[in-house]
Protein backbone atom coordinates (compact mmCIF):
# COMPACT_ATOMS: atom_id res chain seq x y z
CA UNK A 1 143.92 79.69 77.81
CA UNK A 2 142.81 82.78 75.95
CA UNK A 3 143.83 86.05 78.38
CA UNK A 4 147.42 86.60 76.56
CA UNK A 5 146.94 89.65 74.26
CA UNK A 6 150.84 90.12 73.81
CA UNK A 7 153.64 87.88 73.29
CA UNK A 8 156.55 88.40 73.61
CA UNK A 9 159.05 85.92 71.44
CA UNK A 10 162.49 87.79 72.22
CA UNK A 11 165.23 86.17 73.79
CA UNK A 12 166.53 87.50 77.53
CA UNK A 13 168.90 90.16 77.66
CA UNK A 14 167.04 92.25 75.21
CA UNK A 15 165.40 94.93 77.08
CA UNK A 16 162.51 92.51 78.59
CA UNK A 17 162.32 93.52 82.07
CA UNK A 18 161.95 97.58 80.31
CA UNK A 19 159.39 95.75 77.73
CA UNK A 20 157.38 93.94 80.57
CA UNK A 21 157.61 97.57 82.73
CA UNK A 22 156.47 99.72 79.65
CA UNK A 23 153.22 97.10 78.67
CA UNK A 24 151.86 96.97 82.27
CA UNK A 25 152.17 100.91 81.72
CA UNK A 26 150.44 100.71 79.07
CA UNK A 27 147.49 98.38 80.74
CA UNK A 28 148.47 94.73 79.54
CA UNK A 29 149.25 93.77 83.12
CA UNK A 30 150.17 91.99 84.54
CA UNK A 31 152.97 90.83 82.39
CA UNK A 32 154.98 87.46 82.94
CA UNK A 33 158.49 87.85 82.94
CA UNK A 34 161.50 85.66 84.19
CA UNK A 35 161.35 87.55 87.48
CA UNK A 36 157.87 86.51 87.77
CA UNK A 37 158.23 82.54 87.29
CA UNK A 38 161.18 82.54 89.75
CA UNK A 39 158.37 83.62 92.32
CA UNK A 40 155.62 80.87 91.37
CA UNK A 41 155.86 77.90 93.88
CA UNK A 42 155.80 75.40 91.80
CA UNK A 43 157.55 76.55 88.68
CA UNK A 44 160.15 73.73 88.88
CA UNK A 45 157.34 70.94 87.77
CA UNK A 46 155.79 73.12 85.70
CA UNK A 47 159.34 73.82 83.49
CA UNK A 48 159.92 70.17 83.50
CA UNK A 49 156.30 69.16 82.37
CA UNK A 50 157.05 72.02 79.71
CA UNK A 51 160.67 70.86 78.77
CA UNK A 52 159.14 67.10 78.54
CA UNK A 53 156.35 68.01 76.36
CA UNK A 54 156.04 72.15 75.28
CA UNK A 55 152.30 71.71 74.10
CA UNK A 56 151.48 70.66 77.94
CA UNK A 57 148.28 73.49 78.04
CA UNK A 58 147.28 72.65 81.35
CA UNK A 59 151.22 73.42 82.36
CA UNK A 60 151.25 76.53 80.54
CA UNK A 61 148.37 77.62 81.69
CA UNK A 62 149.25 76.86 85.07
CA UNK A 63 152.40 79.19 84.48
CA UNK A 64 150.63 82.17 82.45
CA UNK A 65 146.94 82.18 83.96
CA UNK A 66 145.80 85.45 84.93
CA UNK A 67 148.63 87.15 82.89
CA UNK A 68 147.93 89.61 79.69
CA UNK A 69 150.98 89.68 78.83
CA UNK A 70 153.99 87.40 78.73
CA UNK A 71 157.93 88.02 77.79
CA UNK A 72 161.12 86.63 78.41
CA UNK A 73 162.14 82.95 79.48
CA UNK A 74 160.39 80.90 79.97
CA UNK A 75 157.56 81.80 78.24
CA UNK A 76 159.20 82.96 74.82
CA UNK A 77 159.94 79.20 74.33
CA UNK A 78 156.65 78.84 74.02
CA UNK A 79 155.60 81.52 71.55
CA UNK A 80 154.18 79.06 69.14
CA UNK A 81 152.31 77.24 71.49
CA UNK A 82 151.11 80.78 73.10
CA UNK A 83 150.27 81.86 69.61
CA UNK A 84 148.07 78.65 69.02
CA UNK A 85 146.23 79.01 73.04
CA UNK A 86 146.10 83.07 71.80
CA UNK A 87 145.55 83.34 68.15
CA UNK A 88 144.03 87.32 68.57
CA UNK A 89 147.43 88.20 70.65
CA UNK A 90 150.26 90.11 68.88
CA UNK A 91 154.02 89.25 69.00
CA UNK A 92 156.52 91.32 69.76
CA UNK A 93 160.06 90.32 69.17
CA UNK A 94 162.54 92.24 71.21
CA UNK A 95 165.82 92.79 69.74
CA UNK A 96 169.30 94.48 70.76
CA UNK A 97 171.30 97.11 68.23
CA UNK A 98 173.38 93.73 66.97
CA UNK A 99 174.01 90.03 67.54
CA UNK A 100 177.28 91.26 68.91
CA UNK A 101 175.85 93.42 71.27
CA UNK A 102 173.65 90.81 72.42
CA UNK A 103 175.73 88.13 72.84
CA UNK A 104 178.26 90.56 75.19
CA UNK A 105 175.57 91.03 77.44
CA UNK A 106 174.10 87.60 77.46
CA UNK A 107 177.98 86.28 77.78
CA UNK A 108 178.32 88.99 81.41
CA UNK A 109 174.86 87.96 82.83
CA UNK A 110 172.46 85.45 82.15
CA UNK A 111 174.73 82.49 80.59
CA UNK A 112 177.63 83.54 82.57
CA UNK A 113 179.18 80.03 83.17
CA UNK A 114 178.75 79.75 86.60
CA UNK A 115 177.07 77.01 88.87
CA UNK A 116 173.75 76.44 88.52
CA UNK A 117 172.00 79.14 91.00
CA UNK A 118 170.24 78.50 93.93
CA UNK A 119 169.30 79.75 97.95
CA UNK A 120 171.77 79.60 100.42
CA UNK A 121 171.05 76.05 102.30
CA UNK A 122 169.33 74.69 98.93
CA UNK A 123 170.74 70.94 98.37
CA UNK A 124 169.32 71.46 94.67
CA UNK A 125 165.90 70.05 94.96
CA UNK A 126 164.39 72.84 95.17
CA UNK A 127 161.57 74.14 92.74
CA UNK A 128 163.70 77.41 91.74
CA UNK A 129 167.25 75.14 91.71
CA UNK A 130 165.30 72.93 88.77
CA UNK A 131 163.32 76.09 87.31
CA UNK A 132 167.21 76.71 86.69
CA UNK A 133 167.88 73.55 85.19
CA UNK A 134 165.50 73.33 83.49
CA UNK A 135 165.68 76.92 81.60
CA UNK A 136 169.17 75.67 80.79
CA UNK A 137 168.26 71.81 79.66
CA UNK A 138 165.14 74.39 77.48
CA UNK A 139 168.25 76.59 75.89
CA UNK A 140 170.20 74.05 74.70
CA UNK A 141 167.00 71.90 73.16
CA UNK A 142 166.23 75.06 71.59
CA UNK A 143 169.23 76.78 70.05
CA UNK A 144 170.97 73.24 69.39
CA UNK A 145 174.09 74.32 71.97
CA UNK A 146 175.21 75.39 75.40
CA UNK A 147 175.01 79.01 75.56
CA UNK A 148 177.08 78.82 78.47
CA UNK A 149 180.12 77.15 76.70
CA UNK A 150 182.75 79.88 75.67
CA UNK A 151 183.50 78.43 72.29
CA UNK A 152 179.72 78.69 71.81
CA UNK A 153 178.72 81.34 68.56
CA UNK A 154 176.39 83.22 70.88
CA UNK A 155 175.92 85.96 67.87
CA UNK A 156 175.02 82.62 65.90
CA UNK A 157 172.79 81.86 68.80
CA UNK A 158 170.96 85.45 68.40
CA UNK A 159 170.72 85.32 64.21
CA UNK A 160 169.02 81.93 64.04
CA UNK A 161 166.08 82.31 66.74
CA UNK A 162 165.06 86.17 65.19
CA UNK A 163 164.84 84.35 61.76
CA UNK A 164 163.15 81.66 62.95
CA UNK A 165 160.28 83.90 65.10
CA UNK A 166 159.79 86.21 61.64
CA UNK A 167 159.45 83.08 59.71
CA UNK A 168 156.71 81.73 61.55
CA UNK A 169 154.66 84.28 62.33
CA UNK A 170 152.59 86.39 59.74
CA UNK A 171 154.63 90.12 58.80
CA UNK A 172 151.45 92.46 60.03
CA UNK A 173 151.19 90.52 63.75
CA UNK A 174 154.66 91.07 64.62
CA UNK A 175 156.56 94.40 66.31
CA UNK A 176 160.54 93.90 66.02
CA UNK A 177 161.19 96.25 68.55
CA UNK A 178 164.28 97.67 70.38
CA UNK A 179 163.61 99.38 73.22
CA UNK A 180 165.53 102.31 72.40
CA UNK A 181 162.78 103.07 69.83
CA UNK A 182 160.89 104.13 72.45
CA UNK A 183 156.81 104.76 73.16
CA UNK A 184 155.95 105.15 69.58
CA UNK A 185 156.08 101.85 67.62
CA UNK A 186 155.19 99.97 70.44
CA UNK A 187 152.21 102.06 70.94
CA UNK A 188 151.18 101.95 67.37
CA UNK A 189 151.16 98.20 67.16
CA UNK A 190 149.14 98.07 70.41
CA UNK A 191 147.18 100.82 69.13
CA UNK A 192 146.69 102.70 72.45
CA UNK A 193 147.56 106.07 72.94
CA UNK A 194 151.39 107.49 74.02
CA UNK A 195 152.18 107.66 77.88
CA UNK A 196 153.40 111.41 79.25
CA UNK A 197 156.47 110.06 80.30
CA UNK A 198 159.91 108.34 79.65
CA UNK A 199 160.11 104.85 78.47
CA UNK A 200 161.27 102.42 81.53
CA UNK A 201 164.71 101.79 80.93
CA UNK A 202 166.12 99.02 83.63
CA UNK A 203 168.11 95.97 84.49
CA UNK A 204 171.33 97.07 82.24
CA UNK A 205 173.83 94.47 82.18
CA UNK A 206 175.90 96.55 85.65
CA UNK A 207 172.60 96.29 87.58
CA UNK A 208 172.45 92.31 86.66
CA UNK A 209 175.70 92.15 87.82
CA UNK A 210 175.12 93.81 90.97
CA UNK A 211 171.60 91.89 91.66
CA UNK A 212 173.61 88.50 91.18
CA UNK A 213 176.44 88.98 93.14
CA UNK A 214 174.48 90.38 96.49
CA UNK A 215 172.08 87.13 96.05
CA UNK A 216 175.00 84.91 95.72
CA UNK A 217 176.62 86.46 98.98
């Protein structure tokens, strides 16, 4: 695999879905997201080949062919790997104003600690019932906990993976970008010019909310 030319390492929940809008604006598209892998047929072996062995290429290229750009889960689990596959890519870590903010909105929305999500009619076998799973089983490998658990140090959670992506990848490939910044540093790094228009701003925490509840009926 050698098409990724950005990658994003930031966890969900901070501002990937407007991250993923504003580089397929800006002609890295299309650009793997969460959304994206809940749509791929067979994404439920691919996350457990991943979970059972994260250097799997054929499995992450199975995932990410085609794709320019990749951010959110599952593919920021990978950002080592990706970085390896991709060594010309750059890395953009995605951040929120504060560990506290973070972990509010992660704590309302994606590791709300609710059943394991899946179709109406779904016994649990299907491939987006494990994609679930297995994007939990991937969380707790990775940050050491349950994110889920309400005695869990989400802000904790937050600190320790944005340390460990700055430590392991060189100062001038990385972006630590918040969204709120905007067009400009994101566009410098990519080194392509400014868009004439505002910087996508969606999926806030109240239109999670609303998303989840009408597709859990």
């Amino acid at each position: 695999m050698s098409g990724l030319q950005v990658i994003g390492a930031g966890l969900g929940r901070t501002g990937t879905l407007s991250l993923k809008s504003a580089l397929e604006e800006l002609g890295f598209s299309p650009c793997h997201h969460f959304t994206d892998a809940m749509k791929q047929p067979n994404i439920g072996q691919i996350t457990e080949t991943l979970y059972n062995n994260p250097n799997d290429e054929a499995a992450l290229n199975s995932m990410l062919a085609g794709y320019k750009a990749v951010v959110d889960y599952p593919g920021n689990f990978f950002y080592l790997q990706l970085i390896k596959l991709n060594p010309k890519a750059k890395i953009i870590l995605s951040v929120r104003d504060s560990p506290e903010v973070w972990a509010k909105s992660a704590r309302a929305t994606i590791f709300r600690n609710d059943p394991i999500r899946r179709s109406p009619g779904d016994d649990g076998s299907s491939q987006l019932a494990q994609f679930f799973r297995n994007i939990i089983k991937t969380c707790i490998r990775e940050h050491g906990v349950d994110p889920r658990d309400v005695e869990c140090d989400l802000p904790a959670v937050y600190r320790e993976w944005n340390e460990r992506v700055r430590a392991s990848v060189p100062p001038g490939n990385i972006l630590v970008f918040n969204v709120k910044e905007g067009w400009g540093p994101l566009c410098e790094f990519l080194e392509v010019p400014v868009p004439d228009r505002e910087f996508p701003q969606v999926n806030s925490t109240e239109s999670f909310q609303k998303k989840y509840a009408a597709e859990s009926g």
